[in-house]
Protein backbone atom coordinates (compact mmCIF):
# COMPACT_ATOMS: atom_id res chain seq x y z
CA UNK A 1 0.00 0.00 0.00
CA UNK A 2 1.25 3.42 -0.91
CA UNK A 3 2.71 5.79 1.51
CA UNK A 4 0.01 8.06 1.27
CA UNK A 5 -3.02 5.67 1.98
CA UNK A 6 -1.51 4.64 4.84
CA UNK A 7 -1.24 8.32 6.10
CA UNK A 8 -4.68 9.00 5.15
CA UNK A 9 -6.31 5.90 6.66
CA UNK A 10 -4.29 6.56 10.39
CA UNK A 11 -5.80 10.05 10.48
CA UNK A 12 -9.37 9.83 9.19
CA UNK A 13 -10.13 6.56 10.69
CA UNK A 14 -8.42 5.67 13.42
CA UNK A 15 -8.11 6.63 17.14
CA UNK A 16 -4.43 8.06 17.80
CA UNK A 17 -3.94 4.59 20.68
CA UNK A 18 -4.46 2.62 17.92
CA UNK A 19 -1.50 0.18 16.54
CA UNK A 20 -0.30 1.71 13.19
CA UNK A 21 1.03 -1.80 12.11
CA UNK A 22 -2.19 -3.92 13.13
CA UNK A 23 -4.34 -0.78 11.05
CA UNK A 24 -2.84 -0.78 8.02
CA UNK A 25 -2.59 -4.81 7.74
CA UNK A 26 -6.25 -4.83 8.50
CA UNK A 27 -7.34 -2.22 6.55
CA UNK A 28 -5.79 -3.77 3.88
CA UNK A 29 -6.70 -6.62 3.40
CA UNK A 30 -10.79 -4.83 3.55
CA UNK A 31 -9.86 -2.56 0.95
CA UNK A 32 -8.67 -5.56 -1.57
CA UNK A 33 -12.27 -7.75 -1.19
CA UNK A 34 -13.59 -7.18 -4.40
CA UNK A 35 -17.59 -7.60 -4.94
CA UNK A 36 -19.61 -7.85 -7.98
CA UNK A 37 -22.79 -5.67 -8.33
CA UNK A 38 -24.54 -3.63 -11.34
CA UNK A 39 -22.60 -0.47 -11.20
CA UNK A 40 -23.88 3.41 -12.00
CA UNK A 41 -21.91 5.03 -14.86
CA UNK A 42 -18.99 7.10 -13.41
CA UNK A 43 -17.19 9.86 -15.52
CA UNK A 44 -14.11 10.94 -14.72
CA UNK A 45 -14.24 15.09 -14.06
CA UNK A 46 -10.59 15.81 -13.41
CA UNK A 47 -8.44 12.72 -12.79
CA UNK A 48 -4.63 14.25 -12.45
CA UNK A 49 -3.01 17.36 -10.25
CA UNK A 50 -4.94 16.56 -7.00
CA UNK A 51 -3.94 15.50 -3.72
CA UNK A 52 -5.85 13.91 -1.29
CA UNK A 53 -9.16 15.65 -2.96
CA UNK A 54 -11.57 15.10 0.06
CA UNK A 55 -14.49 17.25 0.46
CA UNK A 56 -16.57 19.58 -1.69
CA UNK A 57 -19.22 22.95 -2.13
CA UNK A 58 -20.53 24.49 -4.99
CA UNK A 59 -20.47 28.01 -6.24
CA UNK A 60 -22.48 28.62 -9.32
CA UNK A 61 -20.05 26.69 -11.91
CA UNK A 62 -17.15 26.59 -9.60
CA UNK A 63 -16.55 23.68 -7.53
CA UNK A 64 -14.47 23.62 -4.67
CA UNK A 65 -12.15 20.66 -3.03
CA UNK A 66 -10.09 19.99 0.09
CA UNK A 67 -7.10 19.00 -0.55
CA UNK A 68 -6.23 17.10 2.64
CA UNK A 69 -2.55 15.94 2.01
CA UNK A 70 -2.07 18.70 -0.09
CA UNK A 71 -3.37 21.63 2.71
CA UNK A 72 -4.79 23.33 0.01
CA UNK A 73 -8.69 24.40 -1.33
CA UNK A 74 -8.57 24.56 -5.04
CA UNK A 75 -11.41 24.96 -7.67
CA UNK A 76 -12.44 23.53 -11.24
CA UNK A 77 -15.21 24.93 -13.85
CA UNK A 78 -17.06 22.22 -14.18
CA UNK A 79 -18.96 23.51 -17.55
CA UNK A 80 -15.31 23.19 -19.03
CA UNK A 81 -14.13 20.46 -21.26
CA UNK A 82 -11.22 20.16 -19.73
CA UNK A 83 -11.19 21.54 -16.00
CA UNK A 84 -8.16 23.23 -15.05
CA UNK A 85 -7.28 23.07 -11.60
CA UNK A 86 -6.80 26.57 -9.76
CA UNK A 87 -5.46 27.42 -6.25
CA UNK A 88 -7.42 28.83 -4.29
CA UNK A 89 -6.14 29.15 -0.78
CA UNK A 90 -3.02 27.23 0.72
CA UNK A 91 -0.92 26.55 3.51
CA UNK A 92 -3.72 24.87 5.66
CA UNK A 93 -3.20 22.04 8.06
CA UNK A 94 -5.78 19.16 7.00
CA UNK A 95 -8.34 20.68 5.56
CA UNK A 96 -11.68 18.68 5.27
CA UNK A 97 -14.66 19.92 5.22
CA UNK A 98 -16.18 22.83 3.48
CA UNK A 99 -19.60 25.09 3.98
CA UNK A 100 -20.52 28.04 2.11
CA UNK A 101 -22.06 31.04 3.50
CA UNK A 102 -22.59 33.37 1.27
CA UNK A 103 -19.29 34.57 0.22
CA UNK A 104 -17.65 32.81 2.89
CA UNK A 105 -16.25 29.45 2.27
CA UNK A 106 -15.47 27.72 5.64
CA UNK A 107 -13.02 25.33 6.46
CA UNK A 108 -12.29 22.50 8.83
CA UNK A 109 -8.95 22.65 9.01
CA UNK A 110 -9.11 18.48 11.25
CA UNK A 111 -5.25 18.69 12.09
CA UNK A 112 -5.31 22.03 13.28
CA UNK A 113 -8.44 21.93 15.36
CA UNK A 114 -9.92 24.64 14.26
CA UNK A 115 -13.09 25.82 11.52
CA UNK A 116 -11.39 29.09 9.50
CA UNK A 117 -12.68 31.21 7.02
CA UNK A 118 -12.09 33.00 3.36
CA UNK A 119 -13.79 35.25 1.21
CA UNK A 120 -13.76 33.67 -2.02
CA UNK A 121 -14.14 37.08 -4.00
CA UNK A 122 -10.78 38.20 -2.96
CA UNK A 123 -8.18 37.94 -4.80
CA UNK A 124 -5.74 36.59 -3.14
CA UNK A 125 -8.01 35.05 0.22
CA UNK A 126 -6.44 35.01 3.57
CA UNK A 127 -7.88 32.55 6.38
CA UNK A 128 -9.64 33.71 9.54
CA UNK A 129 -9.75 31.99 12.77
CA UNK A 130 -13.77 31.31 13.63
CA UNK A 131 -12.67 28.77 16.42
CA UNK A 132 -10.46 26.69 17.82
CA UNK A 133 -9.35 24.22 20.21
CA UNK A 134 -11.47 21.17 18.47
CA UNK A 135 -11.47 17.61 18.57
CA UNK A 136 -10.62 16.81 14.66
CA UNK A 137 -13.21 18.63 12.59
CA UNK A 138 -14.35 16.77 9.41
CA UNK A 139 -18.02 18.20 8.01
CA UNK A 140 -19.74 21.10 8.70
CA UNK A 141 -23.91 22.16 8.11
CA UNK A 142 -25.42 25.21 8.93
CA UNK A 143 -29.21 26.25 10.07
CA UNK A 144 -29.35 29.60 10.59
CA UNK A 145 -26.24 31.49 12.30
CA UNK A 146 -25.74 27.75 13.75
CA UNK A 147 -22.63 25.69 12.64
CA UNK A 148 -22.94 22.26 13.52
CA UNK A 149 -19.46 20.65 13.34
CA UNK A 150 -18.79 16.57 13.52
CA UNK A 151 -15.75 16.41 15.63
CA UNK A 152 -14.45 12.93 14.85
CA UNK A 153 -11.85 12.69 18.09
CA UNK A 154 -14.05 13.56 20.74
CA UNK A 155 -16.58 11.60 19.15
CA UNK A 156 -19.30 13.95 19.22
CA UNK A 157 -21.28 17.30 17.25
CA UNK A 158 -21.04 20.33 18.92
CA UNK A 159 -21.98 23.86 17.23
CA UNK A 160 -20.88 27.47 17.42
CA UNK A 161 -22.56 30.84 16.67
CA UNK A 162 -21.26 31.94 13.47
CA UNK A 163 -22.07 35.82 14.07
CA UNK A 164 -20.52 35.77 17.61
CA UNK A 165 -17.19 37.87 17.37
CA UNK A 166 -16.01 34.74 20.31
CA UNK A 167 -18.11 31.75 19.02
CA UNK A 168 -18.43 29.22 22.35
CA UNK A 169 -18.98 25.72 21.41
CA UNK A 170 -22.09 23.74 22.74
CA UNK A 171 -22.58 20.22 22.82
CA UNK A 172 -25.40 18.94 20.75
CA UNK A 173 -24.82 15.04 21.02
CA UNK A 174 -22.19 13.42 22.87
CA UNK A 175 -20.78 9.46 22.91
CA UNK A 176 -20.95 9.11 18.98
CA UNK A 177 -18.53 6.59 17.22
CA UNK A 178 -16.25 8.42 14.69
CA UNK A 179 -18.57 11.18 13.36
CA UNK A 180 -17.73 12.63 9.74
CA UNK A 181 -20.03 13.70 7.67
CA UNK A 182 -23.59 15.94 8.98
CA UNK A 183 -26.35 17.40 6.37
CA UNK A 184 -29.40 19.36 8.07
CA UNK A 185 -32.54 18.58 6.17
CA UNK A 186 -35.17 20.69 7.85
CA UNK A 187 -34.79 19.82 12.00
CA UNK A 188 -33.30 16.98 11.29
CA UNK A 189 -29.17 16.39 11.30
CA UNK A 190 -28.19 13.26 9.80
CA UNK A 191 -24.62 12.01 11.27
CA UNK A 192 -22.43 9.95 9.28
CA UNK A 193 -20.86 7.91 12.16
CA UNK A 194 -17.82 5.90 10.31
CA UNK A 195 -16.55 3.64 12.94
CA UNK A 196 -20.22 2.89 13.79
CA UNK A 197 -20.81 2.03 10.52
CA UNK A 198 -24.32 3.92 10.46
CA UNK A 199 -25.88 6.91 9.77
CA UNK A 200 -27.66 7.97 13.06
CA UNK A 201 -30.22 11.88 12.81
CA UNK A 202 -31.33 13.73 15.71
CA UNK A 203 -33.95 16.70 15.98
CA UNK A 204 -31.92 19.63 16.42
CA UNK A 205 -34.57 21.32 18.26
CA UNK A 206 -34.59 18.78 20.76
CA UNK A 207 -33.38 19.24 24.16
CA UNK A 208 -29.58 19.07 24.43
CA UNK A 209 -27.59 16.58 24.32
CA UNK A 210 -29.93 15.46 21.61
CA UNK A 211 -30.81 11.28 21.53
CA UNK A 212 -29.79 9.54 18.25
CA UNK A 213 -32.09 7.54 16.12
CA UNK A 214 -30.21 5.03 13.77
CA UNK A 215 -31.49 5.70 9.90
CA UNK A 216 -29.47 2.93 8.40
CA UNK A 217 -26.49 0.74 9.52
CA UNK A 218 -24.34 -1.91 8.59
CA UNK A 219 -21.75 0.24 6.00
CA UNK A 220 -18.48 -0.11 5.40
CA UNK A 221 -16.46 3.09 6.32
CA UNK A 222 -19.29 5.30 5.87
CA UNK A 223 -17.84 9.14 5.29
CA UNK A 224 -20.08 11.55 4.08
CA UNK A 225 -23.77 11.96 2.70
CA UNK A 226 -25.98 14.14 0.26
CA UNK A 227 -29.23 14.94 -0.45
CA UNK A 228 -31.27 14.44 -3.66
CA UNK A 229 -35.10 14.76 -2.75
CA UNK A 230 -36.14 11.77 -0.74
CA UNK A 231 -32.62 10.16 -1.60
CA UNK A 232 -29.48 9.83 0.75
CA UNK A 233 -26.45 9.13 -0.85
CA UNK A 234 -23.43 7.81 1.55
CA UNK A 235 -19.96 7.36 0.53
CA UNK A 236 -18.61 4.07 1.79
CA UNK A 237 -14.65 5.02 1.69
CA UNK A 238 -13.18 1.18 2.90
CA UNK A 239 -16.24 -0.43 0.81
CA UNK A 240 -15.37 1.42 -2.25
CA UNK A 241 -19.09 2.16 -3.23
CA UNK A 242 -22.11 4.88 -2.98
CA UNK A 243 -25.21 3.70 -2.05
CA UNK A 244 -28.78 5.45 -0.74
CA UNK A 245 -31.51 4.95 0.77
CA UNK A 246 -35.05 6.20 1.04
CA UNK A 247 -35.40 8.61 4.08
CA UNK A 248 -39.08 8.58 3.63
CA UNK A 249 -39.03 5.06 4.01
CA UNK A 250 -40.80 3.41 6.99
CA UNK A 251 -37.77 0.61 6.94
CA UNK A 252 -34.77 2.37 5.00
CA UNK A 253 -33.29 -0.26 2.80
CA UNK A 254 -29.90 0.34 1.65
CA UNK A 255 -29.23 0.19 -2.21
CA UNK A 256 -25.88 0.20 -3.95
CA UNK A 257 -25.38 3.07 -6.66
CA UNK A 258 -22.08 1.67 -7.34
CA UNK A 259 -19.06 -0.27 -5.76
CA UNK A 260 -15.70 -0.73 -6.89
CA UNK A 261 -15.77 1.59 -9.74
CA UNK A 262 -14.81 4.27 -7.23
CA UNK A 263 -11.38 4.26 -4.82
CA UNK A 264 -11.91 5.28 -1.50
CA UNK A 265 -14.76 7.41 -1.75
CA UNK A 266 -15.01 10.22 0.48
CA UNK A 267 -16.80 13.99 -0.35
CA UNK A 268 -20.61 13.87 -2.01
CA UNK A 269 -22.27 16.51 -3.38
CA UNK A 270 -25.26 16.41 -6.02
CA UNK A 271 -25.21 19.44 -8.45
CA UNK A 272 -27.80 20.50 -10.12
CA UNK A 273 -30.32 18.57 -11.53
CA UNK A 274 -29.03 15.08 -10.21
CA UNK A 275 -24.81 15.27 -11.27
CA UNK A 276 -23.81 13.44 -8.09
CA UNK A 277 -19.93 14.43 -7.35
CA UNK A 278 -17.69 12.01 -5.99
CA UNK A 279 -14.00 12.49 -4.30
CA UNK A 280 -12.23 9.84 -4.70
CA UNK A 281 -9.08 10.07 -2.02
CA UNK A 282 -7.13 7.00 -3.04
CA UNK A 283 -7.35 7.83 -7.13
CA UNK A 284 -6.47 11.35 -6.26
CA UNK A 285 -9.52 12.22 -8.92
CA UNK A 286 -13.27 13.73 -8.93
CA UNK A 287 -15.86 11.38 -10.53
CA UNK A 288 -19.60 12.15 -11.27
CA UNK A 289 -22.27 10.05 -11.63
CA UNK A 290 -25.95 11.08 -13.84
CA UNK A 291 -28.48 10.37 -11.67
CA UNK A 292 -31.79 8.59 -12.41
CA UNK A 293 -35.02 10.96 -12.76
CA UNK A 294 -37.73 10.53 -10.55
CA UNK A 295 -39.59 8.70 -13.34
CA UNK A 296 -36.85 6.55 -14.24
CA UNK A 297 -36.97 5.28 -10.31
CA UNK A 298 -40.20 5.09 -9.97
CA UNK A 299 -40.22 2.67 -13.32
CA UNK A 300 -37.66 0.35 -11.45
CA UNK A 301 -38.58 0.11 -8.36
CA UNK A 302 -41.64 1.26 -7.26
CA UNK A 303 -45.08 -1.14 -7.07
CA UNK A 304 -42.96 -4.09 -8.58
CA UNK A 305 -43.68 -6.32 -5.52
CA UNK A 306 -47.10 -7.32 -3.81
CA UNK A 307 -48.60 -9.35 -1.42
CA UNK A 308 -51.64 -11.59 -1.46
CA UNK A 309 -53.97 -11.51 0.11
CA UNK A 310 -53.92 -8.40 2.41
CA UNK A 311 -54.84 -8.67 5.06
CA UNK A 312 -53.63 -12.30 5.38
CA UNK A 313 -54.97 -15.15 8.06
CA UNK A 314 -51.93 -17.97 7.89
CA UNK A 315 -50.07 -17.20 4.29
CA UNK A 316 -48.85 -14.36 2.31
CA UNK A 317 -47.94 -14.61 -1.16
CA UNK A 318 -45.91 -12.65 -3.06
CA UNK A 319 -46.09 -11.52 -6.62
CA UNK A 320 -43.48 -9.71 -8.37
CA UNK A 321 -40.30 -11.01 -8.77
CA UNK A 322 -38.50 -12.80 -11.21
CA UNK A 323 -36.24 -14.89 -9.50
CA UNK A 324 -35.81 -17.10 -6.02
CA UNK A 325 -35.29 -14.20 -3.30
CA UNK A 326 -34.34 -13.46 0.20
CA UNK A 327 -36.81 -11.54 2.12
CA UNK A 328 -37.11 -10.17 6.36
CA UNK A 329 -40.23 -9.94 8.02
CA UNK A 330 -40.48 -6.54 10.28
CA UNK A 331 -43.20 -5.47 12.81
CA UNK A 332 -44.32 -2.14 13.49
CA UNK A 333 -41.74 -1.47 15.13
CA UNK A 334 -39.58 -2.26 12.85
CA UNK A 335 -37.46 -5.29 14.68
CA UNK A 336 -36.92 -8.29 11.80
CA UNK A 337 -39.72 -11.11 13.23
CA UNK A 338 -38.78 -13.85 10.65
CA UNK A 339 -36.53 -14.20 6.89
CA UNK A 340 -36.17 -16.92 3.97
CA UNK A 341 -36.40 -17.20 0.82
CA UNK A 342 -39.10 -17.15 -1.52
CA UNK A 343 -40.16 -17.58 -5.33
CA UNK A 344 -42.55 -15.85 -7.81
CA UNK A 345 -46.50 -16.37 -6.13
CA UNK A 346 -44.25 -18.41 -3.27
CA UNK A 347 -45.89 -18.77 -0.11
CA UNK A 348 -44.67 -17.35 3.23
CA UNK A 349 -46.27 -18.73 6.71
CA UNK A 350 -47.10 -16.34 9.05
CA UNK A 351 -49.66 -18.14 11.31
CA UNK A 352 -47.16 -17.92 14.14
CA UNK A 353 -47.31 -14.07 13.93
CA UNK A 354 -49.61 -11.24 16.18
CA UNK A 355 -52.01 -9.73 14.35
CA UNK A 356 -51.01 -6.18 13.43
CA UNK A 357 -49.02 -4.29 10.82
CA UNK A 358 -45.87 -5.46 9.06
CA UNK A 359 -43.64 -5.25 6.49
CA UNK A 360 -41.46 -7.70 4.44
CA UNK A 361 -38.74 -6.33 2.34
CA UNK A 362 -37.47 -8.51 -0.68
CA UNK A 363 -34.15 -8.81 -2.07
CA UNK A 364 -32.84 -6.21 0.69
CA UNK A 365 -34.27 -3.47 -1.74
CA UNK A 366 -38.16 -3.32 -1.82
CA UNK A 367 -40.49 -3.26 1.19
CA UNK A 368 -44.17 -3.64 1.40
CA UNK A 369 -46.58 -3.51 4.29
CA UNK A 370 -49.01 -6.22 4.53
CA UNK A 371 -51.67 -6.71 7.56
CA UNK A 372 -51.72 -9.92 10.10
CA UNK A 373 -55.47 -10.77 10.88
């Protein structure tokens, strides 16, 4: 393994107690599995002169990228053939993630500790201090004059006051595992939380410390996550793939956009009308992937499956799919009652259940709720 990934994978992932020699063996041998599964279409946007491209924002055409081993922000046109790479700022100490506020672009610098600022309509921009003293900073989202910052070392999200000329931080949720990556949508902060392996949301107007509610779990190095109407997309950095869910969904289910077409994916940012942006650290390049329209989702995966009859006594049924599949049985709650397999108009016993609602997801993609009589 390069140099370079093994200086990147010590600092983002790992705790600083943490054997060097037993990480980089382990970590190794994760990032070489290689999985088959029907890949998205990714285009290369600018594939040479980075390093360490990590994290991203949008202004109008220009995009914007840490460069984490590089200490650098720089910026691409991305309506131009061929994007040429500009400086923008340099001389930082990690920087990671990046929030734009107007014309303030704001920084996480993780190795310094600190969130600085520049005004991107100067000329040549010079960073100011907004605070310091931070346990590794990685993302940033704002609501309001709020700034809600993941701070990956001290394993929680705290947030500052963005107009106060001495911003003190306040705890917002404590005892998280790794946090990276945070996107508000409305009152509710999603949390990438990479060592956990989950992406956990609170309601920020909750009392603080705010409780956690796990949206989806079970990824592999999770980073960071965007927003493209009811669609999450999650960079999985030691899986090597993007995948989504549904966060309207009653049971997320996570899908895979793509895997192993992409090297250590970290920033994610959709543009647009659905150009999702990828970093990808270990390639040293920015992908993008075309996102499906609404239409063209709806046309693969929504109604395909149903179940017969509803509400059931003993036996469901279901009708749908074109092959022999697994499928989980949820309650109401949504704990996983029973799982199997099943074929096209294959019966499923579920004497043995309560009566009540439930739902049975098929092929860890599609779930439908069914009543127990």
């Amino acid at each position: 393994m390069p140099v370079f990934c093994k200086f990147i994978l010590i600092n983002i992932f790992i705790k600083p107690q943490t054997s060097m020699k037993t990480i980089v063996f382990t970590l190794s041998i994760i990032l070489c599995a290689l999985w088959n599964y029907a890949n998205a279409q990714t285009t290369d946007v600018i594939n040479t002169g980075l390093n360490g491209p990590i994290y991203l924002a949008i202004n109008g055409n220009d995009l914007y990228m840490s460069e984490f081993t590089g200490d650098k922000i720089s910026k691409i046109d991305i309506t131009a053939a061929i994007p040429t790479i500009t400086d923008v700022i340099t001389g930082l100490n990690g920087p990671q993630g990046l929030l734009l506020n107007g014309n303030d672009l704001y920084i996480a610098e993780s190795e310094g500790g600190k969130i600085s600022k520049i005004d991107i309509t100067t000329g040549t921009p010079s960073t100011t201090d907004v605070i310091s003293g931070l346990g590794y900073p990685v993302g940033m989202a704002l609501n309001g004059n709020d700034l809600y910052i993941a701070e990956l070392n001290t394993d929680r999200i705290s947030k500052i006051n963005i107009t106060s000329v001495t911003p003190i931080r306040i705890d917002v949720v404590i005892g998280l595992n790794d946090p990276t990556g945070v996107l508000l949508n409305g009152n509710d902060l999603y949390i990438v939380e990479q060592t956990g392996g989950r992406v956990s949301k609170i309601d920020i107007t909750d009392t603080l410390p705010a409780t956690t509610t796990t949206v989806t779990s079970g990824l592999s190095g999770s980073y960071d996550l965007t927003l493209n109407g009811n669609n999450l997309y999650i960079s999985e950095y030691i899986g090597n793939k993007i995948s989504k869910i549904d966060i309207t969904a009653t049971i997320p289910t996570t899908t895979i956009l793509v895997e192993n077409d992409v090297t250590g994916p970290a920033g994610t940012l959709v543009v647009g009308d659905g150009e999702l942006y990828i970093t990808e650290l270990n390639a040293n390049k920015i992908t993008k992937i075309t996102l499906p329209t609404l239409g063209e989702e709806e046309r693969e995966f929504a109604h395909e499956i149903s179940i017969y009859p509803n509400p059931s006594g003993t036996s469901i049924f279901v009708k749908g799919i074109k092959k022999k599949s697994n499928y989980e049985l949820f309650n109401a709650l949504g704990l996983k009652v029973h799982h199997g397999t099943v074929f096209e108009n294959g019966e499923i016993s579920v004497k043995n259940l309560s009566s009540g609602k439930y739902y049975i997801r098929i092929q860890n993609r599609e779930v439908v709720k069914f009543i127990k009589k």
